[in-house]
PDB file of N, CA and C in Angstrom:
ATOM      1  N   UNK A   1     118.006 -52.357-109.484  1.00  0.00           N
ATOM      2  CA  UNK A   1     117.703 -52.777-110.834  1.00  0.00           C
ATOM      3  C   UNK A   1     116.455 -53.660-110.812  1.00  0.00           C
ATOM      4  N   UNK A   2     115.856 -53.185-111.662  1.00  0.00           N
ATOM      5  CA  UNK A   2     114.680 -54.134-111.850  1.00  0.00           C
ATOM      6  C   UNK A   2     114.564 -54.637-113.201  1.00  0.00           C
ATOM      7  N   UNK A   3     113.679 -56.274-113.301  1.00  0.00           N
ATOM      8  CA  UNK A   3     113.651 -56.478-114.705  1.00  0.00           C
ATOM      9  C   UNK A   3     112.323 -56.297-115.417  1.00  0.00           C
ATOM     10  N   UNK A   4     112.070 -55.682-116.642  1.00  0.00           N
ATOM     11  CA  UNK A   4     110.853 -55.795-117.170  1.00  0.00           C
ATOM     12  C   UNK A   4     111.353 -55.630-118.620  1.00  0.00           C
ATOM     13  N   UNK A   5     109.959 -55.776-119.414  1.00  0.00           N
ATOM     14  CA  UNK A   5     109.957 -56.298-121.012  1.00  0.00           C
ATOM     15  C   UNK A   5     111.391 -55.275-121.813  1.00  0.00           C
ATOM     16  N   UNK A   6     112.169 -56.318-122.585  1.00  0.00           N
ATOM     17  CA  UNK A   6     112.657 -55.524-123.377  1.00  0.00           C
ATOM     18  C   UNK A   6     112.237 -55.314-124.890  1.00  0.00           C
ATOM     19  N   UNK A   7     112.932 -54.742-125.273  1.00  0.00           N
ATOM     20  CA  UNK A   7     112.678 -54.888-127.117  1.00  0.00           C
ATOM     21  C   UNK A   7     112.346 -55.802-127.606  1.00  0.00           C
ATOM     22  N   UNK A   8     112.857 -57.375-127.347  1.00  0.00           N
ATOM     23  CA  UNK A   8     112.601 -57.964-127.576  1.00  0.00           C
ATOM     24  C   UNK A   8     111.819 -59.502-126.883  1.00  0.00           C
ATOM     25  N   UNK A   9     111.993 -58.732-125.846  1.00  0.00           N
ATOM     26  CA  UNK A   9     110.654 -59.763-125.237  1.00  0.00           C
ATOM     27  C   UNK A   9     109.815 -59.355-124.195  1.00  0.00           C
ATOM     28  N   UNK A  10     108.487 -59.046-124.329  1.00  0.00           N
ATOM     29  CA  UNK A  10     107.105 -58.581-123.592  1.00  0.00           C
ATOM     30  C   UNK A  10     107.378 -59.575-122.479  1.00  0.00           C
ATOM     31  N   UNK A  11     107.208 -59.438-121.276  1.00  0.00           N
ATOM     32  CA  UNK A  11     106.818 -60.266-119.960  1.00  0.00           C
ATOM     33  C   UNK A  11     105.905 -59.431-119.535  1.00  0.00           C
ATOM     34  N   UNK A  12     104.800 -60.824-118.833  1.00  0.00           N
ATOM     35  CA  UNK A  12     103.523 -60.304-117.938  1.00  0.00           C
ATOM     36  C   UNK A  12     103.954 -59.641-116.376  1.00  0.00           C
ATOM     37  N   UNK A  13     102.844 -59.074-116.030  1.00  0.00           N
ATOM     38  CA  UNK A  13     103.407 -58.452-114.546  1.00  0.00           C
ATOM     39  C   UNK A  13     103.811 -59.796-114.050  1.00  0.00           C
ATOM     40  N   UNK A  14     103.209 -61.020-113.935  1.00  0.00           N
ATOM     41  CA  UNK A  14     103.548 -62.314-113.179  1.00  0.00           C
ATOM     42  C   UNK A  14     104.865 -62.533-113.226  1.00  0.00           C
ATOM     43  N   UNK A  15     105.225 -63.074-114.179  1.00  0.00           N
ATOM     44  CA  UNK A  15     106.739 -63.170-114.312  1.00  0.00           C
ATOM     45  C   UNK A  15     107.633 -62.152-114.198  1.00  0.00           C
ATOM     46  N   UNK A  16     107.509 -60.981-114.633  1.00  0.00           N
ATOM     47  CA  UNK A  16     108.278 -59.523-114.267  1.00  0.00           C
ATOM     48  C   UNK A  16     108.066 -59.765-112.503  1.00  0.00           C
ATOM     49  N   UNK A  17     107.165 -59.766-112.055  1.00  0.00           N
ATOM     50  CA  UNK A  17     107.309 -60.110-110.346  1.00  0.00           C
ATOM     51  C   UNK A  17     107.819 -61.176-109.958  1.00  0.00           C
ATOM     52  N   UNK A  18     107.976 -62.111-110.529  1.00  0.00           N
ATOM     53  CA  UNK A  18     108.866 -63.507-110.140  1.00  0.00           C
ATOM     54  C   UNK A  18     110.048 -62.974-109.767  1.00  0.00           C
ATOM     55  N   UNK A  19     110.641 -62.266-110.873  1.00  0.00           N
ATOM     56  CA  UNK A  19     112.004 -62.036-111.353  1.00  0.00           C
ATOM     57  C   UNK A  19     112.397 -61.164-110.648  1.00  0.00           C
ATOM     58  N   UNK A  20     111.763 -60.102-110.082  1.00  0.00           N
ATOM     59  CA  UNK A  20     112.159 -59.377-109.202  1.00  0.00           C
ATOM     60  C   UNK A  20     112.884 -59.582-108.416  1.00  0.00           C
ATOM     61  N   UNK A  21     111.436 -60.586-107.554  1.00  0.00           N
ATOM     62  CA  UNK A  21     111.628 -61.309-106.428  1.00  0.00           C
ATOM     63  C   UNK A  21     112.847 -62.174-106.097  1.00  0.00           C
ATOM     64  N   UNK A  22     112.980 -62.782-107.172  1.00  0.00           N
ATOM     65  CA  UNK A  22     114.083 -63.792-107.255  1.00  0.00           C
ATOM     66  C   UNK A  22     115.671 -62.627-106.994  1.00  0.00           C
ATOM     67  N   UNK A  23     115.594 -61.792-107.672  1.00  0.00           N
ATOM     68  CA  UNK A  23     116.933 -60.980-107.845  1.00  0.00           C
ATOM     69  C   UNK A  23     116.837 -60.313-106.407  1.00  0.00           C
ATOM     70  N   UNK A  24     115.639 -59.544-105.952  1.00  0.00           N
ATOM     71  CA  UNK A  24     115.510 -58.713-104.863  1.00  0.00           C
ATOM     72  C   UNK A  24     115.982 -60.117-103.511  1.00  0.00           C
ATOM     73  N   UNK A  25     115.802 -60.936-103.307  1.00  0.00           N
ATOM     74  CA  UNK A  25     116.009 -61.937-102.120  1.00  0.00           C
ATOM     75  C   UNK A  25     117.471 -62.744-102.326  1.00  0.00           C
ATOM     76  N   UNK A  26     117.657 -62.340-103.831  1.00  0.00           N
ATOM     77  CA  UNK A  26     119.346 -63.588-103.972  1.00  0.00           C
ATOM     78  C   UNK A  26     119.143 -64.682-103.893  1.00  0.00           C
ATOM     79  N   UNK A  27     117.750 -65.122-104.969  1.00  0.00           N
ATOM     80  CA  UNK A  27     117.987 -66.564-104.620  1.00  0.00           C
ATOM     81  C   UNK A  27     118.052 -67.006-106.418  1.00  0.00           C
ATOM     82  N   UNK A  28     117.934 -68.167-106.284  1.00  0.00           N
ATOM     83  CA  UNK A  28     117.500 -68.710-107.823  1.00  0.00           C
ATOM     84  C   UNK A  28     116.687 -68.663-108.486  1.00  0.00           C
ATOM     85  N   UNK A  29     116.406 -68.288-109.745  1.00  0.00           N
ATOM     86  CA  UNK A  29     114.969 -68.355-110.371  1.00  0.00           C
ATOM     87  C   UNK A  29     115.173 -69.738-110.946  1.00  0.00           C
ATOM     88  N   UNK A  30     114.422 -70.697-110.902  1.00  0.00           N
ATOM     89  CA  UNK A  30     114.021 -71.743-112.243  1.00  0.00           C
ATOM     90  C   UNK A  30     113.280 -71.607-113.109  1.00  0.00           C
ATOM     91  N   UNK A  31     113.881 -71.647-114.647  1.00  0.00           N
ATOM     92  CA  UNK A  31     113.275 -71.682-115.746  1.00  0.00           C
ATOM     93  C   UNK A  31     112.727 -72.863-116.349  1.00  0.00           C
ATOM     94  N   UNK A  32     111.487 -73.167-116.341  1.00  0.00           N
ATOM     95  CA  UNK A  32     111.351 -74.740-116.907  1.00  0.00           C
ATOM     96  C   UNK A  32     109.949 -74.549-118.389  1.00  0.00           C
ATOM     97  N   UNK A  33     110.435 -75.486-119.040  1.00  0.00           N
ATOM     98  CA  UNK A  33     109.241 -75.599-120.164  1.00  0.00           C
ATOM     99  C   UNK A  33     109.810 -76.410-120.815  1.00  0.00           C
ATOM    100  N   UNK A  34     109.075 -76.852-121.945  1.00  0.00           N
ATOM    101  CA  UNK A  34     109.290 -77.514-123.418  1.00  0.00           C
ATOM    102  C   UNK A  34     110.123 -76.820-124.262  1.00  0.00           C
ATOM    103  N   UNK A  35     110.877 -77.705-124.852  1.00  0.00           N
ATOM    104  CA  UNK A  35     112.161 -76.999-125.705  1.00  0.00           C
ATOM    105  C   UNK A  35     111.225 -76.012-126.810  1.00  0.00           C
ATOM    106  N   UNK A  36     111.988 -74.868-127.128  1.00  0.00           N
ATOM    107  CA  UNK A  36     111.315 -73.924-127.955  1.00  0.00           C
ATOM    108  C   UNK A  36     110.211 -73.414-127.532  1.00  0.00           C
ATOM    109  N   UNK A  37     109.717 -72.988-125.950  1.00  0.00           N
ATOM    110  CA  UNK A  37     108.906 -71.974-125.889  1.00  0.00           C
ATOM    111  C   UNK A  37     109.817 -71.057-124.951  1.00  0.00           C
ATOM    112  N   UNK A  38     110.795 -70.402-125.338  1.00  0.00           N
ATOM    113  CA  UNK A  38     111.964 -69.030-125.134  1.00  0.00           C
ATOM    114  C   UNK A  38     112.050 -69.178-123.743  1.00  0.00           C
ATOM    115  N   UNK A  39     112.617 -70.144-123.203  1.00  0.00           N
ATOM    116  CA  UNK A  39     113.500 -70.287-121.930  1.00  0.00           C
ATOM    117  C   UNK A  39     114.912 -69.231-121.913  1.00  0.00           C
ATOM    118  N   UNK A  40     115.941 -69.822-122.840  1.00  0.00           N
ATOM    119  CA  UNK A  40     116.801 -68.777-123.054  1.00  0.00           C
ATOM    120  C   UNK A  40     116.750 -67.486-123.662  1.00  0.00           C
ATOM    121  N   UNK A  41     115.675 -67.351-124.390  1.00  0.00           N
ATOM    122  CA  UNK A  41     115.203 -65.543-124.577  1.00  0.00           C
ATOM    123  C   UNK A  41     115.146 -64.832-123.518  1.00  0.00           C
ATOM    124  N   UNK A  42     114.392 -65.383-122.321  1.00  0.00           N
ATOM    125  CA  UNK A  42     113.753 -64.833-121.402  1.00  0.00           C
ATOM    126  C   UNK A  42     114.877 -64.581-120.410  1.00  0.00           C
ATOM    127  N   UNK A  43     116.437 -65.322-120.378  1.00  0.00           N
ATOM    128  CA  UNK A  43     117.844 -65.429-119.658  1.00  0.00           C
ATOM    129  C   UNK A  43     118.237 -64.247-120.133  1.00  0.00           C
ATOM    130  N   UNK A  44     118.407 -64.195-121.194  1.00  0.00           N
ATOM    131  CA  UNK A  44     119.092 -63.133-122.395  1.00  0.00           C
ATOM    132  C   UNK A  44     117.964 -62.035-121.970  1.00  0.00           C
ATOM    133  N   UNK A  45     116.733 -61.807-122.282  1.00  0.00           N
ATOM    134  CA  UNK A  45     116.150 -60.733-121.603  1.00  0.00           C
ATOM    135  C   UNK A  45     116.490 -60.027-120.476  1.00  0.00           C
ATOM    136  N   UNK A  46     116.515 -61.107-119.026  1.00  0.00           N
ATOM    137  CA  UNK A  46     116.843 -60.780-117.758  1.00  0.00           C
ATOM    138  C   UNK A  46     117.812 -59.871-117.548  1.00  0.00           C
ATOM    139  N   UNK A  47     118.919 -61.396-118.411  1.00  0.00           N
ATOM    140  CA  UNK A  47     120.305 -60.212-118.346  1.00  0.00           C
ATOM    141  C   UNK A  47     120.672 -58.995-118.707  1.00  0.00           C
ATOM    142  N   UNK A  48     120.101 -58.630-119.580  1.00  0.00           N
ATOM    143  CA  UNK A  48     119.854 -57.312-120.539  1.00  0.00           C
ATOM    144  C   UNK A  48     119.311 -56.291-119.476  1.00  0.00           C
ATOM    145  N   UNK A  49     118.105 -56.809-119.439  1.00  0.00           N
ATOM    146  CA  UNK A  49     117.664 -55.805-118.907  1.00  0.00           C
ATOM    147  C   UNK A  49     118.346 -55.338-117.156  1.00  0.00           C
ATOM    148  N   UNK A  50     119.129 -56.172-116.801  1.00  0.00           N
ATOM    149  CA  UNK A  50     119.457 -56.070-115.612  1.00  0.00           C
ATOM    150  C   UNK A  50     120.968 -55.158-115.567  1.00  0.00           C
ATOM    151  N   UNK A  51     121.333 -55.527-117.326  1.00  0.00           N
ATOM    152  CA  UNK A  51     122.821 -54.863-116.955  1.00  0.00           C
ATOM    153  C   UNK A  51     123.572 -55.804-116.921  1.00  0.00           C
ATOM    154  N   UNK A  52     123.732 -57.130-117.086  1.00  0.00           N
ATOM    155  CA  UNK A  52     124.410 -58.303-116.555  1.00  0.00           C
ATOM    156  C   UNK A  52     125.079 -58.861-117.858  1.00  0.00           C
ATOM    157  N   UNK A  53     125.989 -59.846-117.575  1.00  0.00           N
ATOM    158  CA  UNK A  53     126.567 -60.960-118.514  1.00  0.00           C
ATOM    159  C   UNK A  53     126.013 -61.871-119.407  1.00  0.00           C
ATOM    160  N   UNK A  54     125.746 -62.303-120.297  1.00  0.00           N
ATOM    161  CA  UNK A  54     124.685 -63.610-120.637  1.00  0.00           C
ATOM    162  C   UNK A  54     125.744 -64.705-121.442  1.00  0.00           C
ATOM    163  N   UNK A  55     125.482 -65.929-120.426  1.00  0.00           N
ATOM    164  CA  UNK A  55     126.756 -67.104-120.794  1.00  0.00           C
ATOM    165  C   UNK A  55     125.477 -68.074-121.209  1.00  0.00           C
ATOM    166  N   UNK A  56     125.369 -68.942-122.414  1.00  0.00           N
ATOM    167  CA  UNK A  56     124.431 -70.210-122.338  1.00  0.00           C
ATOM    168  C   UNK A  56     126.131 -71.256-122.167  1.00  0.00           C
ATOM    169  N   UNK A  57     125.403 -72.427-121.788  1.00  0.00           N
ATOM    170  CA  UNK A  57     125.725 -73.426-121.322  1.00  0.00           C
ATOM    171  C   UNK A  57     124.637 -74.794-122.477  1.00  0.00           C
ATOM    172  N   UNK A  58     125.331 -75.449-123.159  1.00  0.00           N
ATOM    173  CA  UNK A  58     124.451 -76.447-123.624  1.00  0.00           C
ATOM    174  C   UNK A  58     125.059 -77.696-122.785  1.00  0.00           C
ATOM    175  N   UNK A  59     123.854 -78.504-121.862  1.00  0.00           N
ATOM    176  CA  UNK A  59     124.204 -79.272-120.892  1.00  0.00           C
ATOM    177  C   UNK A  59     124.145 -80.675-121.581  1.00  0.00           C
ATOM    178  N   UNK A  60     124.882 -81.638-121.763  1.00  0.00           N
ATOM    179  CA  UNK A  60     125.201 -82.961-122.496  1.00  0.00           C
ATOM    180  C   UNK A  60     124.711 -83.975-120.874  1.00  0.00           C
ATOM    181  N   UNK A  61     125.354 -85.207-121.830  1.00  0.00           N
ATOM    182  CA  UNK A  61     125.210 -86.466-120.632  1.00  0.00           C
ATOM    183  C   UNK A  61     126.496 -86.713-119.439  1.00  0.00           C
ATOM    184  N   UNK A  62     127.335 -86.208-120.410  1.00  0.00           N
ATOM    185  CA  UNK A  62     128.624 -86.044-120.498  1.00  0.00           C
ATOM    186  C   UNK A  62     129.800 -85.333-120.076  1.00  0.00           C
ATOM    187  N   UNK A  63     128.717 -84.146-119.441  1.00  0.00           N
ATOM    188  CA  UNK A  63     129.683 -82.214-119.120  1.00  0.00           C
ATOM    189  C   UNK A  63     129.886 -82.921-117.807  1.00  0.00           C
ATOM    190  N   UNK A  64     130.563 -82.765-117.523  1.00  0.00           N
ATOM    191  CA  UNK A  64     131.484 -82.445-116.287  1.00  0.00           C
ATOM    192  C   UNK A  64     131.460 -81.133-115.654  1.00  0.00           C
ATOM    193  N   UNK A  65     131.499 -80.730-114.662  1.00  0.00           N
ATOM    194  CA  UNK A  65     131.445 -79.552-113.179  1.00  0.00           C
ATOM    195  C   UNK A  65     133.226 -79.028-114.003  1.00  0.00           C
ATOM    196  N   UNK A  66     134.000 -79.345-114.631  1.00  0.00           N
ATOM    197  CA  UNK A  66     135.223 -79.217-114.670  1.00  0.00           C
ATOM    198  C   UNK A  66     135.296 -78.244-116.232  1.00  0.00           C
ATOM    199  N   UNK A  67     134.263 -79.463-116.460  1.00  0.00           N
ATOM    200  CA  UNK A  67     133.976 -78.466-117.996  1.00  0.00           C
ATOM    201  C   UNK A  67     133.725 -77.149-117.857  1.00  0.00           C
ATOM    202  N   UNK A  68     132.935 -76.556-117.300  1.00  0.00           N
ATOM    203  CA  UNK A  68     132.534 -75.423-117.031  1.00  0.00           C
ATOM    204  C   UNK A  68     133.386 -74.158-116.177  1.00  0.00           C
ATOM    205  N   UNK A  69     133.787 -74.686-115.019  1.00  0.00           N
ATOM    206  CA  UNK A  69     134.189 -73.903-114.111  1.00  0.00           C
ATOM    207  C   UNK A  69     135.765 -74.183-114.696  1.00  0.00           C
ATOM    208  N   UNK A  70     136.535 -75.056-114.836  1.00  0.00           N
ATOM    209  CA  UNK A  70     138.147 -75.268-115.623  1.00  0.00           C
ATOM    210  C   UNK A  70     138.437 -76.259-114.617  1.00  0.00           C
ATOM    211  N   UNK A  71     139.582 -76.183-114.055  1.00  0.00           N
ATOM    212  CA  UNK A  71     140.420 -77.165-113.209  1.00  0.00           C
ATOM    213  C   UNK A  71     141.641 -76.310-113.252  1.00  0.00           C
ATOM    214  N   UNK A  72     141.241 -76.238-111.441  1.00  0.00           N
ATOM    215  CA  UNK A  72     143.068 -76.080-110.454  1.00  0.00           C
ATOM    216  C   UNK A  72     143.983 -76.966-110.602  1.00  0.00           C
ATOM    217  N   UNK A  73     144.685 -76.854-110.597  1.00  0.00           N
ATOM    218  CA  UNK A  73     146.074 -77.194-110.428  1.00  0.00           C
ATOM    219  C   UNK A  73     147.099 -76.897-109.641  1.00  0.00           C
ATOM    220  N   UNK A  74     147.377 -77.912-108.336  1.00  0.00           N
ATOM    221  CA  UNK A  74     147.917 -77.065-107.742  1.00  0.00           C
ATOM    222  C   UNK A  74     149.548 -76.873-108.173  1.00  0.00           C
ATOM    223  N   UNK A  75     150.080 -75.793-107.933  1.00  0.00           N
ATOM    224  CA  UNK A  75     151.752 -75.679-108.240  1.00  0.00           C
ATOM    225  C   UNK A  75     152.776 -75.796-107.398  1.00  0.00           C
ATOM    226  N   UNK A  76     153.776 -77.173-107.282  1.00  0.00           N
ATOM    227  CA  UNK A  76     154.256 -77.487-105.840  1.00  0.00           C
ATOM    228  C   UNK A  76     155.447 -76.067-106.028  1.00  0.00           C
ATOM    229  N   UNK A  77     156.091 -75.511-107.078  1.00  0.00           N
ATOM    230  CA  UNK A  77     156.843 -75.039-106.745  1.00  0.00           C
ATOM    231  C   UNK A  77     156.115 -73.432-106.092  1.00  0.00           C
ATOM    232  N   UNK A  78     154.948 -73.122-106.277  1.00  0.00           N
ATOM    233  CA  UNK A  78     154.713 -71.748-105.639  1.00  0.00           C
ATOM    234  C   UNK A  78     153.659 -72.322-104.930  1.00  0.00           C
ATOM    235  N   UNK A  79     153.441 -73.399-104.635  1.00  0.00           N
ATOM    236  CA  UNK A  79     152.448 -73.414-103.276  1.00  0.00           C
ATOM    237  C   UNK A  79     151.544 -73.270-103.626  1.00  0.00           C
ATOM    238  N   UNK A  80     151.185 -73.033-104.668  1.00  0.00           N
ATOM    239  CA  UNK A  80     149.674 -72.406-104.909  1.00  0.00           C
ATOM    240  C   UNK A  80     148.859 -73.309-106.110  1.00  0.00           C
ATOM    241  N   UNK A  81     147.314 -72.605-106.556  1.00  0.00           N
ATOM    242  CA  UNK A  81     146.906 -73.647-107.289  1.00  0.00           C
ATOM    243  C   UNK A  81     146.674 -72.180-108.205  1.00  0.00           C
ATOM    244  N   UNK A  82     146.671 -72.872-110.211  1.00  0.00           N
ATOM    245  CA  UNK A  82     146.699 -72.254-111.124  1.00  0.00           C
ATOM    246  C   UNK A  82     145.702 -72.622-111.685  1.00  0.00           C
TER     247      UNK A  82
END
């Protein structure tokens, strides 16, 4: 799978090759800019075009690692965590 422009958003070869790269090696891409020049368009693009899931996350002062992912629990009567 590769990513390039969808319907709704044109990317340059530069960034279409970032993104590649990033997906082709398994590593992370970082998205950085000023609020409102389409950081999350360009997520929502990726994903699209890749075939993938698209989750936003609005990050507070406040979120917690627990917020996101939930919380185990473990269960003494089955040993296990829920």
């Amino acid at each position: 799978m590769k990513f390039s422009s969808t319907a709704t958003y044109i990317a340059t070869e530069e960034l279409q090759m970032a993104v590649n790269a990033a997906v082709e090696l398994e590593r992370p891409l970082l998205i950085k800019g000023e609020p409102g020049t389409g950081k999350t368009m360009l997520a929502r693009a990726i994903s699209i075009s890749l075939g993938l899931d698209f989750h936003r996350i609005q990050f507070t002062p406040d979120l917690l690692p627990n917020d996101v992912i939930g919380v185990s629990v473990f269960n003494q009567k089955t040993l296990g965590f829920e």
